[in-house]
PDB file of N, CA and C in Angstrom:
ATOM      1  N   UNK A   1      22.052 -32.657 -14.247  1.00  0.00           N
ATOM      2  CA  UNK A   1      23.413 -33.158 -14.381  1.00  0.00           C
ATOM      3  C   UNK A   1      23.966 -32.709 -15.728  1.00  0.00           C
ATOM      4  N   UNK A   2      25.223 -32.381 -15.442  1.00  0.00           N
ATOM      5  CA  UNK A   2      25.998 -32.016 -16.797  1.00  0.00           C
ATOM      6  C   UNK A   2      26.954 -32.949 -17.435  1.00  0.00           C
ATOM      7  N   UNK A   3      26.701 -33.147 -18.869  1.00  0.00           N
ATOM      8  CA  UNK A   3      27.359 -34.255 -19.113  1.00  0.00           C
ATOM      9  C   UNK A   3      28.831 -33.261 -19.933  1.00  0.00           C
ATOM     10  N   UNK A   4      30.130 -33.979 -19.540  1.00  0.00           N
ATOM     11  CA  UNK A   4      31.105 -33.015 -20.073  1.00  0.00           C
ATOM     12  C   UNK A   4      31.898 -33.931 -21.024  1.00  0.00           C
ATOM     13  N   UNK A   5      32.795 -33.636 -22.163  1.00  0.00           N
ATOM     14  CA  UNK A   5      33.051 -34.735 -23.056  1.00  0.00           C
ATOM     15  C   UNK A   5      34.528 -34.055 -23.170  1.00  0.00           C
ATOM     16  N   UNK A   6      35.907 -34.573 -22.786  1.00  0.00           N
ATOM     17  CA  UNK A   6      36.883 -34.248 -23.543  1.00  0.00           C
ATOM     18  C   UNK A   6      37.492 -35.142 -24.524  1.00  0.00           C
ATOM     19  N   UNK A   7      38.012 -34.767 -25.779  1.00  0.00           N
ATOM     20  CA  UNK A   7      38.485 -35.288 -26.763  1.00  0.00           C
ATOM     21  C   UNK A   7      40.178 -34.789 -26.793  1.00  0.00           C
ATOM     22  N   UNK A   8      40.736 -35.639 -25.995  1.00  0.00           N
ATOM     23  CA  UNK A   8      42.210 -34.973 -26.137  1.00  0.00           C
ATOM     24  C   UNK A   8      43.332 -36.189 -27.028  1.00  0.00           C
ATOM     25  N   UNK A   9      44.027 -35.368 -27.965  1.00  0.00           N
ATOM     26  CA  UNK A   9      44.681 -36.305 -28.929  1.00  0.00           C
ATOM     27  C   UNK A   9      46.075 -35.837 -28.977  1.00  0.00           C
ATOM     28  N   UNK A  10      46.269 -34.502 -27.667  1.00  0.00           N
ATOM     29  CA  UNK A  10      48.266 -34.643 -28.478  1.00  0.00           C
ATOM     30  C   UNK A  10      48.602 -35.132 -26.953  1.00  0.00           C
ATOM     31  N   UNK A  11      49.796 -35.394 -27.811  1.00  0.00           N
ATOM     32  CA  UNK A  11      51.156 -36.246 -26.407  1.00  0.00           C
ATOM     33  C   UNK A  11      50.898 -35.708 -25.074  1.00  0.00           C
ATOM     34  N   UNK A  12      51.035 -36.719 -24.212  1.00  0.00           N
ATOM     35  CA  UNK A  12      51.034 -36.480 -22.550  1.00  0.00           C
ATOM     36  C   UNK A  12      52.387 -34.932 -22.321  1.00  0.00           C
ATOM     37  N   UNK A  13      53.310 -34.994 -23.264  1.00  0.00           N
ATOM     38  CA  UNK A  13      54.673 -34.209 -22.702  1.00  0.00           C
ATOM     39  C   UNK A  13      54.861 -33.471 -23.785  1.00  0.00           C
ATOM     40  N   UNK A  14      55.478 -32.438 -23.828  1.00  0.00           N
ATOM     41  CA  UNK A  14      55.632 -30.921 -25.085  1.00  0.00           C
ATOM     42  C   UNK A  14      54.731 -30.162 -24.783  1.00  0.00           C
ATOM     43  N   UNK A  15      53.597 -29.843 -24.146  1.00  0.00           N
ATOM     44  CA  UNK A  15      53.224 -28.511 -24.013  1.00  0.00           C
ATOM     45  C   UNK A  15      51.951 -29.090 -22.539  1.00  0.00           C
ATOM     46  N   UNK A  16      51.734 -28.074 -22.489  1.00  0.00           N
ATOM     47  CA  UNK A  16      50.655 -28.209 -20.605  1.00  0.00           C
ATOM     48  C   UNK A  16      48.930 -28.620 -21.478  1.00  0.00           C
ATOM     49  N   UNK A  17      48.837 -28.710 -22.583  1.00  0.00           N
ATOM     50  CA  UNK A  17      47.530 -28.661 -22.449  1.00  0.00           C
ATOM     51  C   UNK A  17      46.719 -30.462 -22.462  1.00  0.00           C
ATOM     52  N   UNK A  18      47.216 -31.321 -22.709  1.00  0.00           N
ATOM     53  CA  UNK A  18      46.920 -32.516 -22.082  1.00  0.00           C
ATOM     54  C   UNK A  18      46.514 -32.639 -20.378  1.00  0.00           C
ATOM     55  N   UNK A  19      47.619 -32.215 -19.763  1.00  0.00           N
ATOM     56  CA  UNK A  19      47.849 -32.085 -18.661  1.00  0.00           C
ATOM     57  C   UNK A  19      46.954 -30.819 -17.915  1.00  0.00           C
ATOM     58  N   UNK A  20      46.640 -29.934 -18.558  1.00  0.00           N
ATOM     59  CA  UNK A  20      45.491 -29.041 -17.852  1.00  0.00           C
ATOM     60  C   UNK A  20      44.547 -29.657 -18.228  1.00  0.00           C
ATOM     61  N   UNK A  21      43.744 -30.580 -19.443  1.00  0.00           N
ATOM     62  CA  UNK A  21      42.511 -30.946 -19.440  1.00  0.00           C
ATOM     63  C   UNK A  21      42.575 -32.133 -18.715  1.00  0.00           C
ATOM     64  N   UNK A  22      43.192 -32.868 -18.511  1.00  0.00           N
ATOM     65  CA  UNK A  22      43.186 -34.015 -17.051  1.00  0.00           C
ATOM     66  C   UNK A  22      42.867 -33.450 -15.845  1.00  0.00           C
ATOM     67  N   UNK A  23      43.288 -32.600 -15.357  1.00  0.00           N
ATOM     68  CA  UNK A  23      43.287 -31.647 -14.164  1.00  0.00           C
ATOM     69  C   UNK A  23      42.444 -31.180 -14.040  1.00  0.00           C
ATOM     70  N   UNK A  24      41.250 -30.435 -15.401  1.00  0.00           N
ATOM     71  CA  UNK A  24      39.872 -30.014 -15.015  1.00  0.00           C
ATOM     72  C   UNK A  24      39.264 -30.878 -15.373  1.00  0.00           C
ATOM     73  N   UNK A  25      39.253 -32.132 -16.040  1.00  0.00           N
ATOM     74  CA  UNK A  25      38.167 -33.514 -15.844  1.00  0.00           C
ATOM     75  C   UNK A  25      38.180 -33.992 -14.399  1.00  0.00           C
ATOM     76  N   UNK A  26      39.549 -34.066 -13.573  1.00  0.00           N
ATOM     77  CA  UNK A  26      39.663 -34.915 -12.396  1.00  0.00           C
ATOM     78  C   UNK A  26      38.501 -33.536 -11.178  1.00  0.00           C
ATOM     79  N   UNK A  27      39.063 -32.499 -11.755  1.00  0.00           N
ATOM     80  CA  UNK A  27      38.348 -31.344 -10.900  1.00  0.00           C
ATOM     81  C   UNK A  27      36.757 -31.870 -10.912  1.00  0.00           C
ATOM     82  N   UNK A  28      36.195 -31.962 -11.930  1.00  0.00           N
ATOM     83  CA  UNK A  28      34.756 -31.295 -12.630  1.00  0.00           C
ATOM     84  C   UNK A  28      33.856 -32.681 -11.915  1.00  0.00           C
ATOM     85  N   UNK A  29      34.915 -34.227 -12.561  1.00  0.00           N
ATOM     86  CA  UNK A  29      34.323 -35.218 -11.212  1.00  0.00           C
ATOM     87  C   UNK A  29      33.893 -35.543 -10.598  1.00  0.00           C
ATOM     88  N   UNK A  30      34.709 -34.389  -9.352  1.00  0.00           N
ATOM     89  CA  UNK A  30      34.653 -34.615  -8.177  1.00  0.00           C
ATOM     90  C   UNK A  30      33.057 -33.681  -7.670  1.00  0.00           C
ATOM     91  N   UNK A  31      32.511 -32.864  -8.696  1.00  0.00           N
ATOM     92  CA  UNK A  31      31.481 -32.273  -8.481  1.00  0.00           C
ATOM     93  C   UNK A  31      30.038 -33.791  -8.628  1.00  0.00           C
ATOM     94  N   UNK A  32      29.462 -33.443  -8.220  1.00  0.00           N
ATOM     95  CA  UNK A  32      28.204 -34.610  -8.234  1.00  0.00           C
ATOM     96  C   UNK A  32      26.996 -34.426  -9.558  1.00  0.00           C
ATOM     97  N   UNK A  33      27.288 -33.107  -9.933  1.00  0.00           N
ATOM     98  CA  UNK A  33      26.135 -32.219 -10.640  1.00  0.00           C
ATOM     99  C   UNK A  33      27.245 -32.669 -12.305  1.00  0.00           C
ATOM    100  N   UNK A  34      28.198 -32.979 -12.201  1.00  0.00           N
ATOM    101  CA  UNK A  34      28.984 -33.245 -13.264  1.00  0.00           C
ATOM    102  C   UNK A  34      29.393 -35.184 -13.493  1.00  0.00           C
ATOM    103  N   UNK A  35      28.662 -35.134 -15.214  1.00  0.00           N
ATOM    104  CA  UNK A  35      29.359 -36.657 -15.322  1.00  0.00           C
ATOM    105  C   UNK A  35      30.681 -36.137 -16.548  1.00  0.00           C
ATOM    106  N   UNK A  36      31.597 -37.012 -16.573  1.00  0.00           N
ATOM    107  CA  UNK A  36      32.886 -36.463 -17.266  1.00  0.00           C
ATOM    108  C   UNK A  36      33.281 -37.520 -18.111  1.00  0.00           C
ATOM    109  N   UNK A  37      33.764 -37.312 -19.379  1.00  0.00           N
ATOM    110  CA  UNK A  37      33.829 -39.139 -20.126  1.00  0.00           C
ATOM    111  C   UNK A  37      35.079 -38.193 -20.733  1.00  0.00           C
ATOM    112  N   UNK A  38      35.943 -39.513 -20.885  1.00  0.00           N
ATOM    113  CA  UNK A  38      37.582 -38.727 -21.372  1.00  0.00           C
ATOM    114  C   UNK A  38      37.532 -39.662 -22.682  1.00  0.00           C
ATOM    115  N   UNK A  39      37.851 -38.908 -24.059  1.00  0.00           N
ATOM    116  CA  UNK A  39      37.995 -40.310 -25.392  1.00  0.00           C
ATOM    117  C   UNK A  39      39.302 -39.221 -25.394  1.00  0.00           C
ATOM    118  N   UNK A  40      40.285 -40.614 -25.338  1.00  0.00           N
ATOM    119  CA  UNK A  40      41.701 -40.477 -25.947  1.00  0.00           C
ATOM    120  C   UNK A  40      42.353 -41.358 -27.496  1.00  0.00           C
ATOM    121  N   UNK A  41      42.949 -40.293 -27.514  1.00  0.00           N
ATOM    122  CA  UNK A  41      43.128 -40.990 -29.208  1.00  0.00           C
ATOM    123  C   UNK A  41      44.035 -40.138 -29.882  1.00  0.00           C
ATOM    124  N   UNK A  42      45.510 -41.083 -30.568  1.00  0.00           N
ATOM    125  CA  UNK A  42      46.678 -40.825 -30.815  1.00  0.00           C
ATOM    126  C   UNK A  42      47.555 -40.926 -29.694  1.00  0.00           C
ATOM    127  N   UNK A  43      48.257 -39.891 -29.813  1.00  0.00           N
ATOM    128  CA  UNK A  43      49.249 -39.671 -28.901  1.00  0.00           C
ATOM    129  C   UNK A  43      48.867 -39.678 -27.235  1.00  0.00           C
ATOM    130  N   UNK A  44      47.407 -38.783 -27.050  1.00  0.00           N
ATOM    131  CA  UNK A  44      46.976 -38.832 -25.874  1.00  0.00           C
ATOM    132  C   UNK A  44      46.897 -40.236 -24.926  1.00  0.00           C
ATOM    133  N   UNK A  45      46.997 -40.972 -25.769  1.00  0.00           N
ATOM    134  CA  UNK A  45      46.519 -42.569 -25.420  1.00  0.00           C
ATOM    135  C   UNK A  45      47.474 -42.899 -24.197  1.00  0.00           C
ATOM    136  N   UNK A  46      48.861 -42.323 -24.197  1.00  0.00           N
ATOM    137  CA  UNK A  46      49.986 -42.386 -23.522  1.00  0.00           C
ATOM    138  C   UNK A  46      50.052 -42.150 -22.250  1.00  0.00           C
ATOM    139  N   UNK A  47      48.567 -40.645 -22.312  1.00  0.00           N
ATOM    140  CA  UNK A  47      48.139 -40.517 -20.984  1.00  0.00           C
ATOM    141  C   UNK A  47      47.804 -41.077 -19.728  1.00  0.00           C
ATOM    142  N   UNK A  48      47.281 -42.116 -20.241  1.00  0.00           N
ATOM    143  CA  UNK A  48      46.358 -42.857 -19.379  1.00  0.00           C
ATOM    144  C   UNK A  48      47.209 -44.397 -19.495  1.00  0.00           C
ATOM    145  N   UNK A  49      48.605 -44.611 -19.400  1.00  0.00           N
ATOM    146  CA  UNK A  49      49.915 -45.452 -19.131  1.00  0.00           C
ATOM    147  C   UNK A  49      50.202 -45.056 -18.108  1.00  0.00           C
ATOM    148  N   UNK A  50      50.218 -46.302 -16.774  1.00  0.00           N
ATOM    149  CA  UNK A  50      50.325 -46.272 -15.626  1.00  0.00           C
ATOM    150  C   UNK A  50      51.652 -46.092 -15.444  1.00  0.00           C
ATOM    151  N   UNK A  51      52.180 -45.698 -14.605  1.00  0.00           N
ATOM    152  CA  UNK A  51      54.075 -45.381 -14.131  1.00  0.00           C
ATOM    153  C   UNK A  51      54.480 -44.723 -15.299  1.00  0.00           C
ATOM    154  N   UNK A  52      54.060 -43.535 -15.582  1.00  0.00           N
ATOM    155  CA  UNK A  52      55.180 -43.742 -16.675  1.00  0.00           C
ATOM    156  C   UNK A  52      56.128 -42.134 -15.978  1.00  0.00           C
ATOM    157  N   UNK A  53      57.572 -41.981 -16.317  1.00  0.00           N
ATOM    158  CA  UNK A  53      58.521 -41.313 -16.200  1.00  0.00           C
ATOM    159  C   UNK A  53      58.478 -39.964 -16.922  1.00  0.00           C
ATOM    160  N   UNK A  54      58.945 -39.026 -16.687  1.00  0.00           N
ATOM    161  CA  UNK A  54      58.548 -38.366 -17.048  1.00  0.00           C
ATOM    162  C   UNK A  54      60.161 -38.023 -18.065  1.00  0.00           C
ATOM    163  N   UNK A  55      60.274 -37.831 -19.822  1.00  0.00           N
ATOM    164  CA  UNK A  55      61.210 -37.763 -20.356  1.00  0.00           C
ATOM    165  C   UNK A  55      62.500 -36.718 -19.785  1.00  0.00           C
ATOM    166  N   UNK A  56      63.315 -37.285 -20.208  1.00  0.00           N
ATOM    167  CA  UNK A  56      64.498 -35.989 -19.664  1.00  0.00           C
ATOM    168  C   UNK A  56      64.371 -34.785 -20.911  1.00  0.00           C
ATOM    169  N   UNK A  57      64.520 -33.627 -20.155  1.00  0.00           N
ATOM    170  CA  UNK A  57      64.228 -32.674 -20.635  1.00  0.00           C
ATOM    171  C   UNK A  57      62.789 -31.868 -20.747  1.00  0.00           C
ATOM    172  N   UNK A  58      62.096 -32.374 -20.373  1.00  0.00           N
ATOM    173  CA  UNK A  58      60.594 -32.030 -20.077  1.00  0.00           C
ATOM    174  C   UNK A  58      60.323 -31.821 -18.634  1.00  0.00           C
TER     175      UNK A  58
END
């Protein structure tokens, strides 16, 4: 088993890379041979806020 660790700390919105490392944690998951642990901290924290809207202009 592979243990995978992301450390993501900028804002959910302004650029894709929050949002691509969510997308390959939710991917990597879903594998059985993979355990995945997400530490958020700063801005990232925002990520993981249920409903949230997405700003105008973004």
């Amino acid at each position: 088993m592979a243990d995978v660790l992301f450390i993501l700390n900028e804002a959910p919105y302004g650029s894709e890379r929050t949002y691509n490392a969510l997308r390959l944690a939710v991917t990597l998951s879903a594998q059985p041979e993979h355990r995945v642990r997400l530490f958020l901290m700063g801005d990232a924290v925002l990520s993981a806020k249920a409903g949230q809207e997405v700003p105008s202009g973004y």
